[in-house]
N, C-alpha and C. Protein backbone atom coordinates (compact mmCIF):
# COMPACT_ATOMS: atom_id res chain seq x y z
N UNK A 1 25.36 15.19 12.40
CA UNK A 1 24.64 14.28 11.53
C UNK A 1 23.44 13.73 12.29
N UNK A 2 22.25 13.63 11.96
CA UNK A 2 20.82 13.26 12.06
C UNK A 2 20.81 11.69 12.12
N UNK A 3 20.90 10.87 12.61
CA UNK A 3 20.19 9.54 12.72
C UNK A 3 18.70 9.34 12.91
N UNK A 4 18.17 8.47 12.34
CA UNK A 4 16.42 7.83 12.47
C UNK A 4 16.88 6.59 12.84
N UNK A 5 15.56 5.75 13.35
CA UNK A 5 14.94 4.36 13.40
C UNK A 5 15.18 3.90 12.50
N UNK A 6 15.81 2.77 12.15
CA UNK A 6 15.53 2.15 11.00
C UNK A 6 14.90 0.70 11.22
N UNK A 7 14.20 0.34 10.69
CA UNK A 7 13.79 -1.49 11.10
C UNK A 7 14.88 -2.13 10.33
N UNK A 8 14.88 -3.43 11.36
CA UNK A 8 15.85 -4.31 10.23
C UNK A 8 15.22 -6.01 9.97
N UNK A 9 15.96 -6.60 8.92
CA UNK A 9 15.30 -7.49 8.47
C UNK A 9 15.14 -8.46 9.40
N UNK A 10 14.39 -9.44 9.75
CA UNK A 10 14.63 -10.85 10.44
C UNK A 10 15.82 -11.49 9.94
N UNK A 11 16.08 -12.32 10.48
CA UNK A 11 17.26 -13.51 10.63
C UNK A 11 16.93 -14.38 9.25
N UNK A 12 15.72 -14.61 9.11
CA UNK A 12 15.17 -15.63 8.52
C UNK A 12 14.61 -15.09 6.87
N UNK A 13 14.74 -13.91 7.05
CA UNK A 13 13.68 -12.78 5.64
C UNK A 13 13.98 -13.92 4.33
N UNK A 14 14.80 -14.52 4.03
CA UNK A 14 15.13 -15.09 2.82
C UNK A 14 14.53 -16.10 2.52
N UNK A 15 14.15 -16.95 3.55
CA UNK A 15 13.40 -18.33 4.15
C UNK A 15 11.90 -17.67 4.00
N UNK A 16 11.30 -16.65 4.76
CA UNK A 16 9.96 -16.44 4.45
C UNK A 16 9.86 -15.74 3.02
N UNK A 17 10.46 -14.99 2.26
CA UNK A 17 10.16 -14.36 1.03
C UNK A 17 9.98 -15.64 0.42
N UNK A 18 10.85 -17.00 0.45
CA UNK A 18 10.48 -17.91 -1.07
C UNK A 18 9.19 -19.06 -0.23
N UNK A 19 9.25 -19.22 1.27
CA UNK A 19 7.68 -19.17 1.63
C UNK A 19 6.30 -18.63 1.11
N UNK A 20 6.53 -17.27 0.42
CA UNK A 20 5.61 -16.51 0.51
C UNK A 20 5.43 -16.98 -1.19
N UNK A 21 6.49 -16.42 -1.92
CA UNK A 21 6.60 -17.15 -3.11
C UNK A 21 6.26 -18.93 -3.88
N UNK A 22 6.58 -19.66 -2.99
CA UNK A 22 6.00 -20.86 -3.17
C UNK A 22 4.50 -20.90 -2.85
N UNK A 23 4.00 -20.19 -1.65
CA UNK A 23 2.63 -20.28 -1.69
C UNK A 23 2.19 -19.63 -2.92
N UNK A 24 1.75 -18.14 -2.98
CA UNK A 24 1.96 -17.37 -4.04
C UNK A 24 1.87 -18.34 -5.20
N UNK A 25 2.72 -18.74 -5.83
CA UNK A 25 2.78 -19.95 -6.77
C UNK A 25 1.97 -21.15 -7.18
N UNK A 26 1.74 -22.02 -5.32
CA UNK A 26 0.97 -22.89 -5.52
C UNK A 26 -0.51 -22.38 -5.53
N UNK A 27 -0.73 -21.42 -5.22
CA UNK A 27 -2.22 -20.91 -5.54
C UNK A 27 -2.37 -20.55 -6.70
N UNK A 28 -1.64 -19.85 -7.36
CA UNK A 28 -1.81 -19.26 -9.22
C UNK A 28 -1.98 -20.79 -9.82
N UNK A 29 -0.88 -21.76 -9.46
CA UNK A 29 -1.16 -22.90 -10.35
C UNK A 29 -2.61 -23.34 -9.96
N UNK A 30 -2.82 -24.12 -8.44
CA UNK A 30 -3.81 -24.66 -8.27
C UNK A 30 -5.62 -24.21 -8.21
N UNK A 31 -5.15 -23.19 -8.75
CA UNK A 31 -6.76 -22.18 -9.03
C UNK A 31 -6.29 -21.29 -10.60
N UNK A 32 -5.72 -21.84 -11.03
CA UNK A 32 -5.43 -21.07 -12.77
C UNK A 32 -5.57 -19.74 -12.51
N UNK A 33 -4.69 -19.37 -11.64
CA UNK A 33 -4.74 -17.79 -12.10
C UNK A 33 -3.83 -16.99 -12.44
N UNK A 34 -4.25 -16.25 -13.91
CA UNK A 34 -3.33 -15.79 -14.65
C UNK A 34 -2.57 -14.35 -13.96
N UNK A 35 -1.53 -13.78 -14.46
CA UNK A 35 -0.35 -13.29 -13.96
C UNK A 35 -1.26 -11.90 -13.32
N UNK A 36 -1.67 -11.63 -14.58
CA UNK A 36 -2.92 -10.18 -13.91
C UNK A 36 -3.13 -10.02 -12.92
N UNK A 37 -3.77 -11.44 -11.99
CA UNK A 37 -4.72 -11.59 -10.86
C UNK A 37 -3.48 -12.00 -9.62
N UNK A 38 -2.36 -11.67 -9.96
CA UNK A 38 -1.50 -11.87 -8.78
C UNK A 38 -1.20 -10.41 -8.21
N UNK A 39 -1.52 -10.23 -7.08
CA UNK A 39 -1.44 -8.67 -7.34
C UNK A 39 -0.70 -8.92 -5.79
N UNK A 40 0.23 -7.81 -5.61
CA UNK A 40 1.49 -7.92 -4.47
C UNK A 40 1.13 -5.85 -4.01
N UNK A 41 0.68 -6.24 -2.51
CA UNK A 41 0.90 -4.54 -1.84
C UNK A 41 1.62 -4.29 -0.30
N UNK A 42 1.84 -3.04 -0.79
CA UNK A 42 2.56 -2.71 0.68
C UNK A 42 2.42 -1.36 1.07
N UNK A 43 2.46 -0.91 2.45
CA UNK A 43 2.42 0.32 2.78
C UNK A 43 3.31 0.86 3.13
N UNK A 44 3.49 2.65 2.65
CA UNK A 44 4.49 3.66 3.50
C UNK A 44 3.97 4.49 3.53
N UNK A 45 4.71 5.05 4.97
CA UNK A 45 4.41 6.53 5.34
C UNK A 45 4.76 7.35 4.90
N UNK A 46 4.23 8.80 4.46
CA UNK A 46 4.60 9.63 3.82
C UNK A 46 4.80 10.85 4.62
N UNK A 47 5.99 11.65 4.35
CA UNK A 47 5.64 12.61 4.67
C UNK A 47 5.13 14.07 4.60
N UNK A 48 3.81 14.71 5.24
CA UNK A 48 2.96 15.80 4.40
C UNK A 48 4.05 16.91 4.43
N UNK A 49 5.20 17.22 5.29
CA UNK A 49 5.58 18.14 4.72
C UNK A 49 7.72 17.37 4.95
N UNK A 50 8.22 17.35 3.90
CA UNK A 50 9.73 16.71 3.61
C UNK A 50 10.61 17.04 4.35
N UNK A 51 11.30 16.13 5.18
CA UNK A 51 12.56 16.25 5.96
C UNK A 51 13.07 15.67 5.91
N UNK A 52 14.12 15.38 5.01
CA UNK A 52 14.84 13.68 5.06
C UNK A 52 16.18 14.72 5.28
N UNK A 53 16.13 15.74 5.76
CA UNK A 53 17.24 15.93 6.18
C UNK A 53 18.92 15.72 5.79
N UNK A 54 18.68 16.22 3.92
CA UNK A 54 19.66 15.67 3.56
C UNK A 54 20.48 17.26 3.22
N UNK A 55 19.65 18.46 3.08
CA UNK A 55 20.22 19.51 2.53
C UNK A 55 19.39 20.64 3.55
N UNK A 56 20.25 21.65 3.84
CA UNK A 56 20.15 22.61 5.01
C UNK A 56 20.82 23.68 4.00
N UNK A 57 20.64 24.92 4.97
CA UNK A 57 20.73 26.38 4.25
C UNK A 57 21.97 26.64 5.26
N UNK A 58 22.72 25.66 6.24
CA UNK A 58 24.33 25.66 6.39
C UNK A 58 25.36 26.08 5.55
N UNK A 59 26.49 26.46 5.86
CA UNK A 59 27.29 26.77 4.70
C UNK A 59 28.18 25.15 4.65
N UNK A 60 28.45 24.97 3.66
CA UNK A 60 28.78 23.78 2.94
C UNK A 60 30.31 23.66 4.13
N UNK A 61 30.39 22.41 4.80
CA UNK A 61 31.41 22.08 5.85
C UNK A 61 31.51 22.46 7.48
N UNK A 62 30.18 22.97 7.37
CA UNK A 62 29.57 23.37 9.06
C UNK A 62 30.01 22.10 9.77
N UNK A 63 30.42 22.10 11.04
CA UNK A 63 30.30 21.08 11.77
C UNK A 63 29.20 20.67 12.32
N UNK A 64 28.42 21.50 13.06
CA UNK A 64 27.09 20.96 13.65
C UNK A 64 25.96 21.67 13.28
N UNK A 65 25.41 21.00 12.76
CA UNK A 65 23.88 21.59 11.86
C UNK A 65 22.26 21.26 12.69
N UNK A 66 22.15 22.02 13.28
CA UNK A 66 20.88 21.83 13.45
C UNK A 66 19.71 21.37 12.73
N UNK A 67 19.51 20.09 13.63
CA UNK A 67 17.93 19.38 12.69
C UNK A 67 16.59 19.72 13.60
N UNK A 68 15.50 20.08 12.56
CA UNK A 68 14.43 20.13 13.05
C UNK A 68 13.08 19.52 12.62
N UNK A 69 12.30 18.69 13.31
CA UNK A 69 11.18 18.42 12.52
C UNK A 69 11.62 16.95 12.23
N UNK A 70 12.68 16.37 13.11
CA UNK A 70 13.22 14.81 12.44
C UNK A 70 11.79 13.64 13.08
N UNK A 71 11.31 14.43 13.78
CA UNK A 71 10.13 13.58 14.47
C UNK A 71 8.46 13.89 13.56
N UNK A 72 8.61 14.81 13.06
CA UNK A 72 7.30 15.10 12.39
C UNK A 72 6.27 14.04 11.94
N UNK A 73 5.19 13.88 12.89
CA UNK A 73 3.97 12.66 12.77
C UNK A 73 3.54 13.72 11.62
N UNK A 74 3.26 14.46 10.99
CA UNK A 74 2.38 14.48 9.62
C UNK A 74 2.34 13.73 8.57
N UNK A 75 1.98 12.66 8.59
CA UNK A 75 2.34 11.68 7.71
C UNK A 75 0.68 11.12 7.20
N UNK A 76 1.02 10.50 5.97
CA UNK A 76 -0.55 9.52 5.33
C UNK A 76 0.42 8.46 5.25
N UNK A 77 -0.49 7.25 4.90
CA UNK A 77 -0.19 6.14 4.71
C UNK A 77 -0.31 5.83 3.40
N UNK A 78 0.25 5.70 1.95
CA UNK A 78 0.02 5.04 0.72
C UNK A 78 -0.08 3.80 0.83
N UNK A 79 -0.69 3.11 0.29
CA UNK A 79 -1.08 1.63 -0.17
C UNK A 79 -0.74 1.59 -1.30
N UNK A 80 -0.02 0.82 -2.18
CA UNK A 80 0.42 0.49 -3.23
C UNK A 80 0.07 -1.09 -3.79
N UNK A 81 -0.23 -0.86 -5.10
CA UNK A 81 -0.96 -2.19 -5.25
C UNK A 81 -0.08 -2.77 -7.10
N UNK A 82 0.47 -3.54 -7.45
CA UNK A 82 0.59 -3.88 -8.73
C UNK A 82 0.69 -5.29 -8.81
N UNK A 83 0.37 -5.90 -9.98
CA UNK A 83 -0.27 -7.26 -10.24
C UNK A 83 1.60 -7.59 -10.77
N UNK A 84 1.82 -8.88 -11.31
CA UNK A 84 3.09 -9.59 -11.80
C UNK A 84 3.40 -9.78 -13.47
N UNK A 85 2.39 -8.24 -14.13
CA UNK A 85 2.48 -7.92 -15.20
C UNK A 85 2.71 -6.64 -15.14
N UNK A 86 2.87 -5.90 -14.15
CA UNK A 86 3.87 -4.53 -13.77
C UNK A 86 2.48 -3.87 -14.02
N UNK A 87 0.89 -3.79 -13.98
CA UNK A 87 -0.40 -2.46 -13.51
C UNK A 87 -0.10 -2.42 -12.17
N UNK A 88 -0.18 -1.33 -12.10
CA UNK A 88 -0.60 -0.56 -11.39
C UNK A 88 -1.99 -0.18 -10.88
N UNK A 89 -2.36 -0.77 -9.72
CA UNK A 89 -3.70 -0.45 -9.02
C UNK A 89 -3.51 0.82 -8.14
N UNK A 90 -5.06 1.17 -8.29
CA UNK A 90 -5.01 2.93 -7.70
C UNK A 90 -4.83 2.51 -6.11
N UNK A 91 -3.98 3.94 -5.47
CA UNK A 91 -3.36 3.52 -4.22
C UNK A 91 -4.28 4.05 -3.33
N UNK A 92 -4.59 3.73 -2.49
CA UNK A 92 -5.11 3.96 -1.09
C UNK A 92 -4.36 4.37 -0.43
N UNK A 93 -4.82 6.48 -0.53
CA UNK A 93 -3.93 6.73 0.85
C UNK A 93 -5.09 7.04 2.26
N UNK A 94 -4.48 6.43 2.94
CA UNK A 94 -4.99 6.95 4.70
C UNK A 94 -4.32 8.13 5.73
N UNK A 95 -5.04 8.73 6.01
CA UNK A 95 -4.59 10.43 6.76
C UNK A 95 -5.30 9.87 8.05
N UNK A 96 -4.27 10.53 8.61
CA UNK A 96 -4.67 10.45 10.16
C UNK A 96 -6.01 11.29 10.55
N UNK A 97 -6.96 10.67 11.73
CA UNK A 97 -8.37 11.52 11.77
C UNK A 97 -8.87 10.34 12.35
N UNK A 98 -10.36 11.14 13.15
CA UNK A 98 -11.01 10.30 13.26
C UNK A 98 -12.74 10.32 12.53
N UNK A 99 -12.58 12.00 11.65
CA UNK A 99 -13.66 12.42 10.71
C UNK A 99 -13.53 12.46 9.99
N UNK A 100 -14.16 12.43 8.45
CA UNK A 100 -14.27 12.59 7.41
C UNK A 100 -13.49 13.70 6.85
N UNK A 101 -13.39 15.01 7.86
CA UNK A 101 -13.18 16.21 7.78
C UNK A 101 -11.17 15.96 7.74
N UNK A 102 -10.91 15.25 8.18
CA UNK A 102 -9.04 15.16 7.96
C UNK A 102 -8.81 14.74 6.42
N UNK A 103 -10.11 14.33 5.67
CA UNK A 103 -9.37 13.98 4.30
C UNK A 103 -8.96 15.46 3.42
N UNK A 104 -8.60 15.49 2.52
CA UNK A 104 -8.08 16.88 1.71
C UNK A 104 -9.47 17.40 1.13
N UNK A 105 -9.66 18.83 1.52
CA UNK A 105 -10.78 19.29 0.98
C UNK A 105 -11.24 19.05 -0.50
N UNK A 106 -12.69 19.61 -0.88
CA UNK A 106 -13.04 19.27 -2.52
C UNK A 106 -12.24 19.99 -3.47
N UNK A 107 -11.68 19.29 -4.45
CA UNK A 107 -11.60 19.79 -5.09
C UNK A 107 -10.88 19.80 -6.51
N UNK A 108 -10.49 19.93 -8.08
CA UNK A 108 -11.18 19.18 -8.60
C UNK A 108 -9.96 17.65 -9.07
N UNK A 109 -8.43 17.97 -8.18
CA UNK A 109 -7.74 17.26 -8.20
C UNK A 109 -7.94 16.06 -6.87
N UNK A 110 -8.64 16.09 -6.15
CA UNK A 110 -9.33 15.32 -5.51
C UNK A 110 -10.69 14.66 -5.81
N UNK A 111 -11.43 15.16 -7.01
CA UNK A 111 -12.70 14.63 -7.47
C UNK A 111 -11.38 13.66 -8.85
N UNK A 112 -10.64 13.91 -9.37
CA UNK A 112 -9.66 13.20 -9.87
C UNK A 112 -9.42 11.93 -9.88
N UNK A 113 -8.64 11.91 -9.07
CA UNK A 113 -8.33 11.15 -8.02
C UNK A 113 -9.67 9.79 -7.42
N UNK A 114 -10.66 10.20 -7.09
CA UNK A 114 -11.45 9.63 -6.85
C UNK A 114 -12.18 8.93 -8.23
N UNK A 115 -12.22 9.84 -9.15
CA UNK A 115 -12.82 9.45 -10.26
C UNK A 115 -11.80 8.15 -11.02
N UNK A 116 -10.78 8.40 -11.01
CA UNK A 116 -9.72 7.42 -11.19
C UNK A 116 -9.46 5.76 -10.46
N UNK A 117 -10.73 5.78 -9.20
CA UNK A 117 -10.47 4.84 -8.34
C UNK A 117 -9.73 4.87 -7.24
N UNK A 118 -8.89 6.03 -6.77
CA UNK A 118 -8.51 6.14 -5.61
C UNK A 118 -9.52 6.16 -4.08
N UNK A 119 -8.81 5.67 -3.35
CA UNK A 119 -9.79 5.11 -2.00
C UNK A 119 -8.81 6.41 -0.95
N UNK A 120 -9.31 7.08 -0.86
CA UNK A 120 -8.58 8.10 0.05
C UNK A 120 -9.83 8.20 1.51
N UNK A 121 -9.37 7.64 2.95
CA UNK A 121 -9.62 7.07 4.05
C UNK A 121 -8.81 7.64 5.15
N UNK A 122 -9.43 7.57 6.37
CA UNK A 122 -8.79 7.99 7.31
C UNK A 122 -8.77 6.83 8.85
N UNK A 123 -7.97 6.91 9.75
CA UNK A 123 -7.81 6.05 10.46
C UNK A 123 -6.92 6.86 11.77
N UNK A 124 -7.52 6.10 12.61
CA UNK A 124 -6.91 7.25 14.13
C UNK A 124 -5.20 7.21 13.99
N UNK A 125 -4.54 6.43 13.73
CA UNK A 125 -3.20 7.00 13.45
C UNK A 125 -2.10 6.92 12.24
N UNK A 126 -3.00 6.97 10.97
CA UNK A 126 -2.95 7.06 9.90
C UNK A 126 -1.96 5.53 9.56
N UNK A 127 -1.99 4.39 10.10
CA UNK A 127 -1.19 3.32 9.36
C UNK A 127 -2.78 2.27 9.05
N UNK A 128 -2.48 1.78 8.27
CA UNK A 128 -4.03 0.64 7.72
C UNK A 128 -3.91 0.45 9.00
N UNK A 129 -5.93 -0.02 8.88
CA UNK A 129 -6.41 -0.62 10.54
C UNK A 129 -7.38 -1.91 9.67
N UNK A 130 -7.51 -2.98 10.63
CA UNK A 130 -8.80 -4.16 9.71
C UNK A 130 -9.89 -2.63 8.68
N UNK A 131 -10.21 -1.89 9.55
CA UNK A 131 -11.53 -1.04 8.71
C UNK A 131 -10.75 -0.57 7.30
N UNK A 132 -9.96 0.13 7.10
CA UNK A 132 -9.07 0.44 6.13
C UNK A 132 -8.88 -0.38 4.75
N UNK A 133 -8.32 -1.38 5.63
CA UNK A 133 -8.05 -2.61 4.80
C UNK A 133 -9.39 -3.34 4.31
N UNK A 134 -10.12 -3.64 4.79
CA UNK A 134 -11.48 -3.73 4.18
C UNK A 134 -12.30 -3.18 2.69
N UNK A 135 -11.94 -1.59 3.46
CA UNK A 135 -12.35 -0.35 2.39
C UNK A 135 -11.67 -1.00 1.35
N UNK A 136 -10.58 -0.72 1.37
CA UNK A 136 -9.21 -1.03 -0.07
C UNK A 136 -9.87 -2.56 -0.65
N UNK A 137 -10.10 -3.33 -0.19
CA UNK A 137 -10.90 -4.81 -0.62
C UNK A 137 -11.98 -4.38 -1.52
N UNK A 138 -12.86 -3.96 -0.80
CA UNK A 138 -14.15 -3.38 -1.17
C UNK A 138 -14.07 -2.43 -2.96
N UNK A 139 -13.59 -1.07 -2.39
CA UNK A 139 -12.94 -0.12 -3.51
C UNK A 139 -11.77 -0.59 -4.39
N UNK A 140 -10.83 -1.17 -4.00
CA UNK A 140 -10.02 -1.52 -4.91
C UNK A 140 -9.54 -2.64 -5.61
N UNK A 141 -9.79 -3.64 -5.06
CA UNK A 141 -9.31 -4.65 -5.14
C UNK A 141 -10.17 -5.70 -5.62
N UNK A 142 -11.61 -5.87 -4.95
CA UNK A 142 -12.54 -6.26 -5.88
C UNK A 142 -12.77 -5.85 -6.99
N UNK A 143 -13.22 -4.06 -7.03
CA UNK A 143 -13.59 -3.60 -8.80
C UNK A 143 -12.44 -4.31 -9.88
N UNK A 144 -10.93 -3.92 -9.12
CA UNK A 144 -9.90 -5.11 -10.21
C UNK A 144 -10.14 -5.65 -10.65
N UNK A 145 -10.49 -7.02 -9.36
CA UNK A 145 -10.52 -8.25 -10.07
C UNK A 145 -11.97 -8.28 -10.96
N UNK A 146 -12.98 -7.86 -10.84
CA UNK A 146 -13.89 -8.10 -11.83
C UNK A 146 -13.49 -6.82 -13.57
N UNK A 147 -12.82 -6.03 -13.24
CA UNK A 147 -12.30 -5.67 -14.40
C UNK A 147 -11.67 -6.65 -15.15
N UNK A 148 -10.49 -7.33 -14.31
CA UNK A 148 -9.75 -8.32 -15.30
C UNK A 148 -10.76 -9.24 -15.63
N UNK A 149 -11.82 -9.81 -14.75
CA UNK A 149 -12.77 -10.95 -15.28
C UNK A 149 -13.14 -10.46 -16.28
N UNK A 150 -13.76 -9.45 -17.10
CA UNK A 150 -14.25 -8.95 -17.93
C UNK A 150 -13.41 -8.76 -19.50
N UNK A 151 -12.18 -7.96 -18.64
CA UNK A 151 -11.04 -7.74 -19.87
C UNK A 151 -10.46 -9.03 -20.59
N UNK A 152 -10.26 -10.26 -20.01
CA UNK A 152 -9.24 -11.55 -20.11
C UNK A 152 -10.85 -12.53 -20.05
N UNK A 153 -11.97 -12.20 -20.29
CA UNK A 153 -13.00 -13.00 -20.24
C UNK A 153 -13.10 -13.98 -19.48
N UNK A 154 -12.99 -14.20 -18.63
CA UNK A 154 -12.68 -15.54 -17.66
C UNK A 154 -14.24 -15.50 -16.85
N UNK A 155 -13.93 -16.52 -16.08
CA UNK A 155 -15.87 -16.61 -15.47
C UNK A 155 -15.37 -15.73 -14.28
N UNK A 156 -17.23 -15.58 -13.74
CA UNK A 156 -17.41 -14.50 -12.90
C UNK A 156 -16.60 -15.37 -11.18
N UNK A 157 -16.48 -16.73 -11.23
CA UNK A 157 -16.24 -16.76 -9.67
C UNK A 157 -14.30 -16.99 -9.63
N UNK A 158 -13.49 -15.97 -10.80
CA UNK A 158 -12.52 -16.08 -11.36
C UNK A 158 -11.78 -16.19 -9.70
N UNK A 159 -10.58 -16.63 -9.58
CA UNK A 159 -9.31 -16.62 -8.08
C UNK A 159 -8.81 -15.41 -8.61
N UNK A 160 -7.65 -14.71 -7.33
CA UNK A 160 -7.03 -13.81 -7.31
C UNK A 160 -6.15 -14.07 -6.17
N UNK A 161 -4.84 -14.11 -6.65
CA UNK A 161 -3.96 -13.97 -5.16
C UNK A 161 -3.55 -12.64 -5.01
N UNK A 162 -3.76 -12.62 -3.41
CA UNK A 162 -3.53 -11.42 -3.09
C UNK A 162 -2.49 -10.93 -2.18
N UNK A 163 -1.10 -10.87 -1.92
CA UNK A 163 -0.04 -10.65 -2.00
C UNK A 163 0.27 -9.64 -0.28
N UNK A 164 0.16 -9.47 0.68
CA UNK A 164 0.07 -8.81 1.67
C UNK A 164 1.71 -8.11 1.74
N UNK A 165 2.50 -9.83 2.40
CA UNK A 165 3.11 -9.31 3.31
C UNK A 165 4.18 -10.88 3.20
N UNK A 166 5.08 -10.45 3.73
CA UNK A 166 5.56 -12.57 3.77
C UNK A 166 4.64 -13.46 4.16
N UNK A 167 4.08 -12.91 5.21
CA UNK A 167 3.31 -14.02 5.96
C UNK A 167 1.70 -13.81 5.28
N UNK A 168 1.33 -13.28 4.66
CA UNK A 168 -0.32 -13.05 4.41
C UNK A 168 -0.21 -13.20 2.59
N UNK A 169 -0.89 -14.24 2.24
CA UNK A 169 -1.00 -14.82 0.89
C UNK A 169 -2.82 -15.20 0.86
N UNK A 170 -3.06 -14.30 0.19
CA UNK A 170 -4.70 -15.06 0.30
C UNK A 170 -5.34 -15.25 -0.86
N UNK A 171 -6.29 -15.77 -1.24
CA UNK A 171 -7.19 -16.01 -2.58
C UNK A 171 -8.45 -15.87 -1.79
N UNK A 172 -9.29 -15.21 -2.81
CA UNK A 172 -10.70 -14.47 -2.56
C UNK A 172 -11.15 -14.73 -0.89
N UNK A 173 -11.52 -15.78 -0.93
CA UNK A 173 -12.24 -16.49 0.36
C UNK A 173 -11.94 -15.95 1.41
N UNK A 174 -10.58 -16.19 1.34
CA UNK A 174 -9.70 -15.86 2.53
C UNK A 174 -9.74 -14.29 3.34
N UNK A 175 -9.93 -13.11 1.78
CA UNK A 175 -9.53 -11.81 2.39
C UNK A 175 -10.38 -11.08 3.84
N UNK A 176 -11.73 -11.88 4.19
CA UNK A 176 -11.98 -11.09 5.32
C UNK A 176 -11.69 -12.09 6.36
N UNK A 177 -10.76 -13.17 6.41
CA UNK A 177 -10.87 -14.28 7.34
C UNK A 177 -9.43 -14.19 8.24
């Protein structure tokens, strides 16, 4: 049997989630912002080619099965983005590189993709870096929020909470600070 890394939670995870949530909260109330503009993301690694190592070409009751590939760095990073009315914002994936040339060649499920609002980026070891995270601000997360300003008519200097992590809760101002 194959074992991985697994992370495990803090001591405390229950204590910072309704932290994160009370902030979260007191910002939607104290800047009126509606459910749309609460938008919650997170990242995982993916892997470019599948090993979760659950099914082998063993005959069914082998004792020792050889694993291979349980270490495989080919991985992108997805960014996942949805507001607290269940949209879905286009995801930002990041591929490892340090050129332009590591993203997936042209073509027309990649002009797709892009045309759709996807932010597809690269970063020296494919997990978000500040530059990354920026991009995704920039490409994704701003065009949002001025979509919803538009869709839900609200004024142009509308709030948005923006949902990181337990510890990272921000509204506009905040995101390059």
């Amino acid at each position: 049997m194959a074992t991985t890394i697994t992370s495990k939670f803090s001591l405390d995870w229950v204590t910072q989630g309704l932290t994160m949530a009370y902030k979260a909260a007191y910002l939607a109330k104290a800047y009126s912002i509606p459910p749309a503009l609460i938008v919650n993301n997170d990242q995982i690694g993916v892997h470019l080619v599948p090993n979760g190592g659950k099914k082998t070409w063993e005959p069914k009751g082998t004792k020792h099965v050889q694993m291979l590939s349980l270490e495989d760095k080919r991985q992108v990073t997805i960014v996942v983005s949805s507001n607290t009315v269940k949209d879905l914002l286009p995801p930002q994936i990041v591929f490892i590189g340090s050129t332009p040339r590591t993203l997936p060649p042209n073509s027309k499920r990649k002009t797709n993709c892009i045309n759709d609002g996807w932010d597809l980026t690269f970063c020296e070891n494919h997990w978000s870096s500040l530059e990354t995270t920026k991009q995704f601000v920039q490409k994704i997360l701003l065009p949002y929020l001025q979509s919803q300003i538009q869709l839900l008519g609200l004024k142009k200097e509308q709030k948005m909470v923006w949902i990181i992590d337990y510890w990272n809760v921000h509204i506009n101002e905040e995101f390059y600070n």
